[in-house]
N, C-alpha and C. Protein backbone atom coordinates (compact mmCIF):
# COMPACT_ATOMS: atom_id res chain seq x y z
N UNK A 1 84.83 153.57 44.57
CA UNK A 1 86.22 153.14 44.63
C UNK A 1 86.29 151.62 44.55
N UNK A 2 87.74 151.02 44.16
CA UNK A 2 87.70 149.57 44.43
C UNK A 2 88.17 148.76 45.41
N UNK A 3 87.91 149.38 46.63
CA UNK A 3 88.41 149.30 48.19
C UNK A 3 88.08 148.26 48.15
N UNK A 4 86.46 147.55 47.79
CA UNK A 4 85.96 145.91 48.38
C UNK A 4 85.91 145.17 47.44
N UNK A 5 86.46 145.19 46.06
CA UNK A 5 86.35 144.57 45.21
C UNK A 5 87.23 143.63 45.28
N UNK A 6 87.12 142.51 44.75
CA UNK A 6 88.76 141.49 44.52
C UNK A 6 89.19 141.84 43.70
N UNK A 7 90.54 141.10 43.60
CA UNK A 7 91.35 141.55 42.31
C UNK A 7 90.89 140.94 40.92
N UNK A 8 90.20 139.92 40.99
CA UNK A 8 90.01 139.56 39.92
C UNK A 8 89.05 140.74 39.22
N UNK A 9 88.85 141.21 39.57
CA UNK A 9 87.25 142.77 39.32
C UNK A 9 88.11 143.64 39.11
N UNK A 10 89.24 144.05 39.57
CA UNK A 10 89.83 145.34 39.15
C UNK A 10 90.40 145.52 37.75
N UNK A 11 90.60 144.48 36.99
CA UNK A 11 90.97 144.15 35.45
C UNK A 11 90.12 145.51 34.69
N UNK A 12 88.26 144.92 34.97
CA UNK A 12 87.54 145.87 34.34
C UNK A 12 87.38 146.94 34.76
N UNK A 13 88.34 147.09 36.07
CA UNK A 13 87.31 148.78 35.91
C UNK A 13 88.52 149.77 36.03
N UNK A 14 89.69 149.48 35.37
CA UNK A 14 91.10 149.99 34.72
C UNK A 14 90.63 151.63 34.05
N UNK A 15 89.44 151.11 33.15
CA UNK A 15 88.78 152.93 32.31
C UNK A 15 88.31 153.30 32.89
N UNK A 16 87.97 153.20 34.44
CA UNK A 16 87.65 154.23 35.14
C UNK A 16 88.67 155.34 35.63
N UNK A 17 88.36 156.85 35.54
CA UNK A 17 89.28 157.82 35.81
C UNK A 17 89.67 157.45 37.34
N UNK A 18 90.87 157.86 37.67
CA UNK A 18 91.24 157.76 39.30
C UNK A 18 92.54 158.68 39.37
N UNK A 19 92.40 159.10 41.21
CA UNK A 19 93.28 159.69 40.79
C UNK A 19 94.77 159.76 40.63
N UNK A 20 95.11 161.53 39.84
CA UNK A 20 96.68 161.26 39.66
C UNK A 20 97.35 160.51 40.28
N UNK A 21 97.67 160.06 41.57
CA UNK A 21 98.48 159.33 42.33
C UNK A 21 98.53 158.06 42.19
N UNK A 22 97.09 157.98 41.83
CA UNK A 22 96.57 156.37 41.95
C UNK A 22 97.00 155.79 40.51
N UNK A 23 97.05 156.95 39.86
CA UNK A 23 97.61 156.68 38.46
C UNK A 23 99.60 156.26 38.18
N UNK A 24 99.78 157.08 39.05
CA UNK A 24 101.03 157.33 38.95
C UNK A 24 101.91 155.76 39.58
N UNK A 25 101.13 155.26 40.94
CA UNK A 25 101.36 154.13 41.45
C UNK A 25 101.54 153.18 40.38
N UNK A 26 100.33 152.97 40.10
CA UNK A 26 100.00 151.75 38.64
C UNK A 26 101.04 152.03 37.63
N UNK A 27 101.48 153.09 37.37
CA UNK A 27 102.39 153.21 35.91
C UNK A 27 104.02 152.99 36.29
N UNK A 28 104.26 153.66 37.51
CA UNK A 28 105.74 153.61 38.44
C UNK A 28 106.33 152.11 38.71
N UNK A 29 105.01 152.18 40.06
CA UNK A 29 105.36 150.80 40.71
C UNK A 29 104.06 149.79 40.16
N UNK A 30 103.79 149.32 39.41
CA UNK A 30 102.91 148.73 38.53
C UNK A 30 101.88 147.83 40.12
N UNK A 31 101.15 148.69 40.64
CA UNK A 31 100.73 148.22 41.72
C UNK A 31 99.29 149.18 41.93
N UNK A 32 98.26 148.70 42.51
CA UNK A 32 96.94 149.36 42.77
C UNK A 32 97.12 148.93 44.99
N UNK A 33 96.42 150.01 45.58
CA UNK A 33 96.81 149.33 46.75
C UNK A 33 95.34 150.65 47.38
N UNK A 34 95.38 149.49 48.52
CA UNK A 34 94.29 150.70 49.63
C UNK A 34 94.78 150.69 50.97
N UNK A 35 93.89 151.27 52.10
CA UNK A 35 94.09 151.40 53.46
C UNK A 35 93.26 150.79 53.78
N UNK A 36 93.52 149.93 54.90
CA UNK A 36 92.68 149.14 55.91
C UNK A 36 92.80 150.06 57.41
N UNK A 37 92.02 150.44 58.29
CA UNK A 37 91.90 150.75 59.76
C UNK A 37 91.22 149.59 60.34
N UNK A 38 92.25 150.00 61.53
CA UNK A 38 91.82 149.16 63.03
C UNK A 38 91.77 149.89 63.72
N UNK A 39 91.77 149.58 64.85
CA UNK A 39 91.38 150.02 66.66
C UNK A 39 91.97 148.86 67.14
N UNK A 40 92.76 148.83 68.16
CA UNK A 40 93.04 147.43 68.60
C UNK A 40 93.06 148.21 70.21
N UNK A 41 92.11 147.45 70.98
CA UNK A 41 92.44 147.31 72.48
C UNK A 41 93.68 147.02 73.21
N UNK A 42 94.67 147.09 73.83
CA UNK A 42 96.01 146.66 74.35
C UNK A 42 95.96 146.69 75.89
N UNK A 43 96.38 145.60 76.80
CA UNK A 43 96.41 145.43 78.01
C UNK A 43 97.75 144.50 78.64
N UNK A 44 97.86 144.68 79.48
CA UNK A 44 98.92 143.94 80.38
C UNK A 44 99.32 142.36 79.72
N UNK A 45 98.66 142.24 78.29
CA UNK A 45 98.95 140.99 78.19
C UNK A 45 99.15 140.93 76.98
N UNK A 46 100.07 140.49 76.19
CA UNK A 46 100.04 140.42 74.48
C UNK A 46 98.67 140.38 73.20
N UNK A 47 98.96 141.04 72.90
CA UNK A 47 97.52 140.95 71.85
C UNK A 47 98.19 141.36 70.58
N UNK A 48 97.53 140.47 69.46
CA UNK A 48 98.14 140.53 68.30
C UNK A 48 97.21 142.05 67.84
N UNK A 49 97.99 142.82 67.20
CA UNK A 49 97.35 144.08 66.96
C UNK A 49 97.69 144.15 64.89
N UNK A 50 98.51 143.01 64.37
CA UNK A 50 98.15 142.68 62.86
C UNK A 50 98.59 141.81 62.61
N UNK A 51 97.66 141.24 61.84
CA UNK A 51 97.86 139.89 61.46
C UNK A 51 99.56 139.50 60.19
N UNK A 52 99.67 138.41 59.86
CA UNK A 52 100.61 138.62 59.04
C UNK A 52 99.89 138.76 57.95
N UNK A 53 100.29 139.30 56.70
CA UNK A 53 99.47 139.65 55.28
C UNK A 53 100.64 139.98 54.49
N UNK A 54 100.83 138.89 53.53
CA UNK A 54 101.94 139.15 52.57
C UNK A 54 101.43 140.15 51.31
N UNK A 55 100.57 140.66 51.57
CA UNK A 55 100.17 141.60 50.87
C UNK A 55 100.26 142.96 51.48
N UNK A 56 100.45 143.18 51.99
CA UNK A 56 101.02 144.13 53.48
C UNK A 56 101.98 145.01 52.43
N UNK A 57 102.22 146.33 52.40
CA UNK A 57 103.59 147.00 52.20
C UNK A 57 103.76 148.13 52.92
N UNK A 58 102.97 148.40 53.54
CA UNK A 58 103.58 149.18 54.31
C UNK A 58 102.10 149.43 55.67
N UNK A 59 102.17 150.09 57.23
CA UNK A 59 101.68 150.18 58.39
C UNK A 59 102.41 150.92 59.36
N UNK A 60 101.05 151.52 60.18
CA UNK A 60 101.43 152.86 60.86
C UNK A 60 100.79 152.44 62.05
N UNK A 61 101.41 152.23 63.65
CA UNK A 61 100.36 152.25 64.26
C UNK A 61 100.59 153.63 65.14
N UNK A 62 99.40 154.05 66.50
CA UNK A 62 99.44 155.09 67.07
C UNK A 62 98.92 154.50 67.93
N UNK A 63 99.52 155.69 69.09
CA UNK A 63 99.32 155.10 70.32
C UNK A 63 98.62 156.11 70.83
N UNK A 64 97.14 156.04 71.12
CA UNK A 64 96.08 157.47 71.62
C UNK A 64 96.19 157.28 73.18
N UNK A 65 96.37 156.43 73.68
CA UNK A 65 96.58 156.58 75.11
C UNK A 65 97.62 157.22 76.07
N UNK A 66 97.37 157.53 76.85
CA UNK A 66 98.57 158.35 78.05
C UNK A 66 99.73 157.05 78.72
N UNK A 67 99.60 156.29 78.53
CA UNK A 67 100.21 155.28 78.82
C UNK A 67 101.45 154.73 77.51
N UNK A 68 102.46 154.56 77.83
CA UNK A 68 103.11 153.82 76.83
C UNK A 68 103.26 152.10 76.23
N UNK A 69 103.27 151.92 75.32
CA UNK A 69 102.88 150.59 74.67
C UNK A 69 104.13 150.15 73.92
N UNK A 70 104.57 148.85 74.03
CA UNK A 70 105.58 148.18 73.36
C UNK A 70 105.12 147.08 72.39
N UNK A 71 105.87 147.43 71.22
CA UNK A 71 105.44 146.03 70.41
C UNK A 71 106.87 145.44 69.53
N UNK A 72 105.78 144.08 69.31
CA UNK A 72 107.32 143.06 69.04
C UNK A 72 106.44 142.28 68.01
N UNK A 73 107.54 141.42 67.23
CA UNK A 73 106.70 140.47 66.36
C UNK A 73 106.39 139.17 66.72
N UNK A 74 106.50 138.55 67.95
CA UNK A 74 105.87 137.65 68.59
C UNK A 74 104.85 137.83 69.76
N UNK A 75 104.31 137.18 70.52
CA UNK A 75 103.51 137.25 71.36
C UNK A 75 104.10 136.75 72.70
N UNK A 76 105.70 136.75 72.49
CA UNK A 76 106.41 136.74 73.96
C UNK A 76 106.52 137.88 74.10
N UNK A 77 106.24 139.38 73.02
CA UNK A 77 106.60 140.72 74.06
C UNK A 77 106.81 141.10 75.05
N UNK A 78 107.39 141.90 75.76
CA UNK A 78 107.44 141.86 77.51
C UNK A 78 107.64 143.75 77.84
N UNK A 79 106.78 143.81 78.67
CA UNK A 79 106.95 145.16 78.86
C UNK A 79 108.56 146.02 79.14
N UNK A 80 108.94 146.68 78.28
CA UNK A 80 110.34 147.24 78.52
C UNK A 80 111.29 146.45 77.08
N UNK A 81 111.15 145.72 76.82
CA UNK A 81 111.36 145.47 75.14
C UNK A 81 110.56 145.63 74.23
N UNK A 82 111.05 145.39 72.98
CA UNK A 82 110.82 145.77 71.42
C UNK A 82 110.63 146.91 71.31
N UNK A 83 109.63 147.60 70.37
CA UNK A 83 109.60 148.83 69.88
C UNK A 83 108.85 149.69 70.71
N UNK A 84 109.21 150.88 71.43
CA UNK A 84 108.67 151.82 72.56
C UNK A 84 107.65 152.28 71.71
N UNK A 85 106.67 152.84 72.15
CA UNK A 85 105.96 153.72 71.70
C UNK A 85 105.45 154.73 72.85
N UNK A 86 105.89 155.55 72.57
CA UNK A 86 105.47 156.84 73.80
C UNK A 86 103.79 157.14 74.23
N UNK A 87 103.05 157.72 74.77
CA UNK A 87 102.07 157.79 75.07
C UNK A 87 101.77 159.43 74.20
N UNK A 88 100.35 158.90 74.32
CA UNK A 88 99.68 160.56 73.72
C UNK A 88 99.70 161.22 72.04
N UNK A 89 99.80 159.49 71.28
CA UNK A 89 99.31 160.18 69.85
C UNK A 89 101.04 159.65 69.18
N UNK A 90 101.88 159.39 69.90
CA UNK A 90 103.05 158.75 68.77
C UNK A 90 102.78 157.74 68.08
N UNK A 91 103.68 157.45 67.30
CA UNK A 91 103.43 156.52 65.79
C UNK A 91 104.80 155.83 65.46
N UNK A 92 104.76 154.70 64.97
CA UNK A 92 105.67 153.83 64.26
C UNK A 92 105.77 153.67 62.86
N UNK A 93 106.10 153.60 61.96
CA UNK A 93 105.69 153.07 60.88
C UNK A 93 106.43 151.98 59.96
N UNK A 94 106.02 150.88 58.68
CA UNK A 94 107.35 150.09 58.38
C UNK A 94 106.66 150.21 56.84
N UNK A 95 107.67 150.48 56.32
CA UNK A 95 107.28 150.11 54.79
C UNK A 95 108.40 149.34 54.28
N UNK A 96 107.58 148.82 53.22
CA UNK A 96 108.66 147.81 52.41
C UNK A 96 109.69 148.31 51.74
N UNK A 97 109.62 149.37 51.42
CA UNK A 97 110.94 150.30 50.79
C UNK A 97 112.38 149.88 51.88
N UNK A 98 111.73 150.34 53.23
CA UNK A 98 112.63 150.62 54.24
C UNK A 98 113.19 149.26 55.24
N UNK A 99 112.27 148.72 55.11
CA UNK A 99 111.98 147.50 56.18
C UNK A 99 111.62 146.05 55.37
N UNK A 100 111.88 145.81 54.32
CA UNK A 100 111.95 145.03 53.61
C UNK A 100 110.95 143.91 54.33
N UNK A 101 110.85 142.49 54.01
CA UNK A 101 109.62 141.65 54.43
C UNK A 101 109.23 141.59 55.92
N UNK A 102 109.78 142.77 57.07
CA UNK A 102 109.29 142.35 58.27
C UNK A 102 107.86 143.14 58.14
N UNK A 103 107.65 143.64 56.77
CA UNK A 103 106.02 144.86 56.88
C UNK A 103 105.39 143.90 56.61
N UNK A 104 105.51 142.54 56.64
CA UNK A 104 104.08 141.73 56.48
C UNK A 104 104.18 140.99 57.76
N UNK A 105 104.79 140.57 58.61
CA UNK A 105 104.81 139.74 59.50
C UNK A 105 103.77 140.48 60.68
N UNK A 106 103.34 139.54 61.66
CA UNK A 106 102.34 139.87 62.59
C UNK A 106 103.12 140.86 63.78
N UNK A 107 102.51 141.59 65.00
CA UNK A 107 102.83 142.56 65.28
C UNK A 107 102.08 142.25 66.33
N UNK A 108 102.55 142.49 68.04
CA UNK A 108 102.02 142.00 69.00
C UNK A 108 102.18 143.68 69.65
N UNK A 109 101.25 143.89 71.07
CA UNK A 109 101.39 144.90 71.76
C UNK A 109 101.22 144.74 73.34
N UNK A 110 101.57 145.43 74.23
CA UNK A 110 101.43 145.11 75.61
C UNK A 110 102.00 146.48 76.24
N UNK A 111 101.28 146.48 77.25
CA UNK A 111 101.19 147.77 77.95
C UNK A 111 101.11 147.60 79.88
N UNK A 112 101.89 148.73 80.68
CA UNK A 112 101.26 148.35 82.04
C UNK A 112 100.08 148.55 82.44
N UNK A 113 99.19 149.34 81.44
CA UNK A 113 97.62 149.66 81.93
C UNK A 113 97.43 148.98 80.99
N UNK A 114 95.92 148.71 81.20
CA UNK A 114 94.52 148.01 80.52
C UNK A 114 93.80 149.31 79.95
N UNK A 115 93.07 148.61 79.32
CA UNK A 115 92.12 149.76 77.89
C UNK A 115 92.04 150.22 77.32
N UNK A 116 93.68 150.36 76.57
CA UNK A 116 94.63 151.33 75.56
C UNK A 116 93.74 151.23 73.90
N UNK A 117 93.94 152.22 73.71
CA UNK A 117 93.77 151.96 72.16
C UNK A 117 94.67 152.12 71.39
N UNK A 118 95.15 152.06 70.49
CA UNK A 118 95.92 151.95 69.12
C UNK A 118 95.10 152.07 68.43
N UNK A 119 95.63 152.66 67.12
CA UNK A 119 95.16 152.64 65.88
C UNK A 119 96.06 151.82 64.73
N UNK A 120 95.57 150.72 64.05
CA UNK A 120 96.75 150.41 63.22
C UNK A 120 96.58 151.14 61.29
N UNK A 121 96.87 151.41 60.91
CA UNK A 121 96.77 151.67 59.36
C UNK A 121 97.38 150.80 58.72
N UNK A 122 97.00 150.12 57.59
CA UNK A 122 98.07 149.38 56.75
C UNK A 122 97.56 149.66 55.35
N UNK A 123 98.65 149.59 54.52
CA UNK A 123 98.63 149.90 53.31
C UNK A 123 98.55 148.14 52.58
N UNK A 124 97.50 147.70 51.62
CA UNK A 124 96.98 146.52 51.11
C UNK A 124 97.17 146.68 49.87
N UNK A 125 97.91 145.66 49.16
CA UNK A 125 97.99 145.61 47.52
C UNK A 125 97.09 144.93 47.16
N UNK A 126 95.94 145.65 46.43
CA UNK A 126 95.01 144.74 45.54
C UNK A 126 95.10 144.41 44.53
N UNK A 127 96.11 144.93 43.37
CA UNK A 127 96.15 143.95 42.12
C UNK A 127 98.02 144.60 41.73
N UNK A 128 98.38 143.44 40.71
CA UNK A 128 99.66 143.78 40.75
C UNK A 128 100.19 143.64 38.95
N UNK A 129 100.76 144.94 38.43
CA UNK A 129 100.71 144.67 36.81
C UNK A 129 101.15 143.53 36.41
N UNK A 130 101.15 143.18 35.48
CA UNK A 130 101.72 141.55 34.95
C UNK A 130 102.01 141.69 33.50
N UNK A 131 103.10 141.61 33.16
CA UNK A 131 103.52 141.39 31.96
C UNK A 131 104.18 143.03 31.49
């Protein structure tokens, strides 16, 4: 796949078969894109859980812990504002369709327990048609 390649590398390897979808992306929305995973730790104290990436279009995070977790796009978050996330496997998600440029901006988390995990997913544009 061309998950680690740069974009400048994806030019040549266009005649490689891929699939329908991946096809369909490139011809639709004239765009090639992958998934990045995290794990992000979350505790009583703000932690950036994604960075900003204007290449960003869309991210999912989950919350695997029994505890509930809030996130905001600064690192003043405060427990009991921004976006709830319930405990035990719920999910958020923002795409650029829906949520226009806040899917690239950074993304903070905070919780009343310590040792939480999250999972973040984000969707990464690696090359973009031209012309």
């Amino acid at each position: 796949m061309t998950e680690n390649l740069a974009a400048s590398q994806l030019e040549d390897l266009r005649h490689i078969p891929r699939s329908a979808l991946v096809d369909l992306l490139w011809r639709t929305l004239g765009l090639q894109s992958h998934p990045e995973h995290t794990d992000v730790i979350i505790g009583v104290a703000a932690v950036r859980v994604l960075r900003n990436n204007p290449n960003r279009i869309a991210w999912t995070i989950i919350n695997h812990s029994s505890t509930s977790i809030f996130l905001g796009f600064t690192a003043e978050i405060t427990i009991g504002s921004g976006f709830y996330l319930a405990p035990n496997g719920s999910s958020i998600q923002f795409k650029v369709r829906d949520d226009a440029a806040m899917v690239i901006d950074e993304i903070y988390a905070i919780s009343a327990g310590a040792g939480l995990t999250v999972s973040a997913i984000e969707t990464i544009i690696d090359d973009v048609k031209r012309g």
